[in-house]
N, C-alpha and C. Protein backbone atom coordinates (compact mmCIF):
# COMPACT_ATOMS: atom_id res chain seq x y z
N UNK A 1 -5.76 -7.08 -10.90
CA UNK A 1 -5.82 -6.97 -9.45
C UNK A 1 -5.93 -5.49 -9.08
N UNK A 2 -6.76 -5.33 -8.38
CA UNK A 2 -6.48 -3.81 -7.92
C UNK A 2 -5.72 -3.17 -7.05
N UNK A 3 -5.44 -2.25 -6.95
CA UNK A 3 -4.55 -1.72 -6.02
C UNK A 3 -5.15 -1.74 -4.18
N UNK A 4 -4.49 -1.45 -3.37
CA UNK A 4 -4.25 -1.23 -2.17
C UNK A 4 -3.36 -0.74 -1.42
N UNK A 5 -4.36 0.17 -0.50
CA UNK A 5 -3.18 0.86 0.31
C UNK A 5 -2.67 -0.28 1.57
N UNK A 6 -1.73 -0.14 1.66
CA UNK A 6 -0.89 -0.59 3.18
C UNK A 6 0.20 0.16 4.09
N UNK A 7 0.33 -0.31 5.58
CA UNK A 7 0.76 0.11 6.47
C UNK A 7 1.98 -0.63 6.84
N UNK A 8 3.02 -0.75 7.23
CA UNK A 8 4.14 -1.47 7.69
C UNK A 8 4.13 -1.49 9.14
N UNK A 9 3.27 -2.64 9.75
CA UNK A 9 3.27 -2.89 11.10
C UNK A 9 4.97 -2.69 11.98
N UNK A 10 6.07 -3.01 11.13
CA UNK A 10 7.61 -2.92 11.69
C UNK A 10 8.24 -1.21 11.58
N UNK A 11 7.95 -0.55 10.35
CA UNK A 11 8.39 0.08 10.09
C UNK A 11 7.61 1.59 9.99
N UNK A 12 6.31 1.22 9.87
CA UNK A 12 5.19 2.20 10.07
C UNK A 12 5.03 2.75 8.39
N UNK A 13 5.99 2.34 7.11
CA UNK A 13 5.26 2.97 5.95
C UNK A 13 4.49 2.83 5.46
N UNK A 14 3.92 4.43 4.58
CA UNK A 14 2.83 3.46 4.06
C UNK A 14 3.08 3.41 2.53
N UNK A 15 2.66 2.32 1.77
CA UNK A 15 2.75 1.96 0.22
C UNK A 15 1.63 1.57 -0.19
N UNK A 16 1.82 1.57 -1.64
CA UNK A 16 0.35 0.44 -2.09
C UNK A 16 1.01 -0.63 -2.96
N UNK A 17 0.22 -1.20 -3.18
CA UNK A 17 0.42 -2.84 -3.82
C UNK A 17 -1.15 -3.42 -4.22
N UNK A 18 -0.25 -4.49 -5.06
CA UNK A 18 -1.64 -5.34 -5.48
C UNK A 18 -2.24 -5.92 -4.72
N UNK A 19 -3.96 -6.03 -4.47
CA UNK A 19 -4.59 -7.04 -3.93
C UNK A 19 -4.81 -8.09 -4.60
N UNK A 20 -4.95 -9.01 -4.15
CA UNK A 20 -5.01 -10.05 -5.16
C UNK A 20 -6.70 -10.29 -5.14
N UNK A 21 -7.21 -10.16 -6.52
CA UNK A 21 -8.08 -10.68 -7.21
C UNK A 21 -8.74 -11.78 -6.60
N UNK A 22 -8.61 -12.69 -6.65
CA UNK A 22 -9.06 -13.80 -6.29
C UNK A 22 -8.54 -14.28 -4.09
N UNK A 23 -9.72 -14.66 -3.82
CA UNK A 23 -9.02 -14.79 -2.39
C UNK A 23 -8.47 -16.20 -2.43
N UNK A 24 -8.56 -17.13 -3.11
CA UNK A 24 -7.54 -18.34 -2.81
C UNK A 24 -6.09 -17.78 -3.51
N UNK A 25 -5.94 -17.17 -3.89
CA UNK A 25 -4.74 -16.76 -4.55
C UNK A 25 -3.41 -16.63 -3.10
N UNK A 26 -2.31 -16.68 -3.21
CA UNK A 26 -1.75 -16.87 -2.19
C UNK A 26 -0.47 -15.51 -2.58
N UNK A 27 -0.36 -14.54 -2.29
CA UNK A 27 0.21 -13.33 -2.19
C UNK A 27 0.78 -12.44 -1.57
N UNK A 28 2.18 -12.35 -1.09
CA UNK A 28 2.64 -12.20 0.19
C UNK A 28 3.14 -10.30 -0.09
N UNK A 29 2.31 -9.95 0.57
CA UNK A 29 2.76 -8.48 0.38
C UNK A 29 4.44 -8.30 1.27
N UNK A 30 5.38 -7.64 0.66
CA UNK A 30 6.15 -6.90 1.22
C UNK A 30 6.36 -5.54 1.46
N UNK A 31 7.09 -5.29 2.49
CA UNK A 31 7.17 -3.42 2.41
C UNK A 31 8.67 -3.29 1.89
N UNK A 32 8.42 -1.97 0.92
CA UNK A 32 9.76 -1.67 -0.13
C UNK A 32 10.58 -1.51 0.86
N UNK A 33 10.37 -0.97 1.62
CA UNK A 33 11.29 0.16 2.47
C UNK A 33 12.12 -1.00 3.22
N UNK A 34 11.52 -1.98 4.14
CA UNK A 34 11.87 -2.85 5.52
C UNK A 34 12.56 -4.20 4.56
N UNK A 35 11.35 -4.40 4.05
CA UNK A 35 10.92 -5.65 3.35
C UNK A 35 10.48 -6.85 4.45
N UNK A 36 9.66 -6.11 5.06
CA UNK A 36 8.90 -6.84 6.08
C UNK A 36 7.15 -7.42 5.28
N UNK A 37 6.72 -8.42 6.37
CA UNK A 37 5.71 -9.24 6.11
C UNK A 37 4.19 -8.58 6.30
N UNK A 38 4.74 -7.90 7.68
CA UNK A 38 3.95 -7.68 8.60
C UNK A 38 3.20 -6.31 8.41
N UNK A 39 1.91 -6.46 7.34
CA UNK A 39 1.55 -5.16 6.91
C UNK A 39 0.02 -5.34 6.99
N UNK A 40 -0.81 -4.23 7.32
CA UNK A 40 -2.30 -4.57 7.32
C UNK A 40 -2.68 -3.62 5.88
N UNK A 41 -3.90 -3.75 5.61
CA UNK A 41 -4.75 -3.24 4.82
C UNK A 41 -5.01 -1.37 5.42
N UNK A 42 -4.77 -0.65 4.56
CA UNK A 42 -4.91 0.46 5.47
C UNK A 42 -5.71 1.61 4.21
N UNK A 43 -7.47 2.05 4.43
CA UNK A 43 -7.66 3.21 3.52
C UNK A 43 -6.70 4.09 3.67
N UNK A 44 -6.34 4.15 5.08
CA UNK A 44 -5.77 6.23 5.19
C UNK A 44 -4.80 5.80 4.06
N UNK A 45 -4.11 4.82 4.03
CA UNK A 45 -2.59 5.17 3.66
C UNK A 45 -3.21 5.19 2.25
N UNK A 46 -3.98 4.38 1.28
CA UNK A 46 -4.58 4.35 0.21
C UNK A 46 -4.85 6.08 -0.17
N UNK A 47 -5.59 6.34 0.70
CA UNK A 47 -6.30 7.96 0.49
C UNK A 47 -4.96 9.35 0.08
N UNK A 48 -3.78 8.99 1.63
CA UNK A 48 -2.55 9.78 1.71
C UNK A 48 -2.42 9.63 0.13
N UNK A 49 -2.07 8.21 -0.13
CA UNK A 49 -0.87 8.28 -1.32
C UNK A 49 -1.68 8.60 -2.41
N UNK A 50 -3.06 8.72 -2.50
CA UNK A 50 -3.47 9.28 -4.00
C UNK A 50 -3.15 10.81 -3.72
N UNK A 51 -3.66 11.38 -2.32
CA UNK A 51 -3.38 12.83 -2.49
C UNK A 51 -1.85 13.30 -3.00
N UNK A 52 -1.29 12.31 -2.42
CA UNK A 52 0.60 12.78 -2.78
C UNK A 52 0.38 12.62 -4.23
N UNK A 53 -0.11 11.83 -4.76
CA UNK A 53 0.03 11.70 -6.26
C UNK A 53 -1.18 12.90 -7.03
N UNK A 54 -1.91 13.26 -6.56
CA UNK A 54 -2.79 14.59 -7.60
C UNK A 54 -1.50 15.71 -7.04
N UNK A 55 -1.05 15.75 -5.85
CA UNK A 55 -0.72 17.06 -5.83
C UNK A 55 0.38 16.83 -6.66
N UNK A 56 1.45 16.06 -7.06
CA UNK A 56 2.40 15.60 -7.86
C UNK A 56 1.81 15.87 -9.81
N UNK A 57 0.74 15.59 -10.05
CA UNK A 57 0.19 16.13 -10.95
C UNK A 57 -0.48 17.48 -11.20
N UNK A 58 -0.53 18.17 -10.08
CA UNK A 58 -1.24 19.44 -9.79
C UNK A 58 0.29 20.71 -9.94
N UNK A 59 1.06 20.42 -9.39
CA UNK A 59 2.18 20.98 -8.59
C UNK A 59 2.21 21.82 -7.00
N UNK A 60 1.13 20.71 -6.41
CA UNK A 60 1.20 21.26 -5.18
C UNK A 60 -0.08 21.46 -4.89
């Protein structure tokens, strides 16, 4: 499954998680933080969290 960024419609974070592979697949994303339902599909947050992660490999 590949990854995806998401948004926390309750809480506003953003994380990534699995998409699920297949669309009949039935896959309930949660947010770590809330542990809410209510999350959309979001590039920015996808884009943010790779940059947090090169600069984490970069040191800044």
């Amino acid at each position: 499954m590949p990854i995806q960024g998401y948004e926390c419609r309750r809480c506003g974070f953003l994380f990534e998680d699995w998409k699920p592979f297949d669309p009949g697949e039935v896959y309930v994303v949660r947010c770590p933080k809330c542990g809410g339902t209510d999350v959309k599909e979001s590039e920015a947050a996808k884009e943010y969290l790779e940059l947090v992660r090169d600069m984490g490999r970069t040191g800044g």
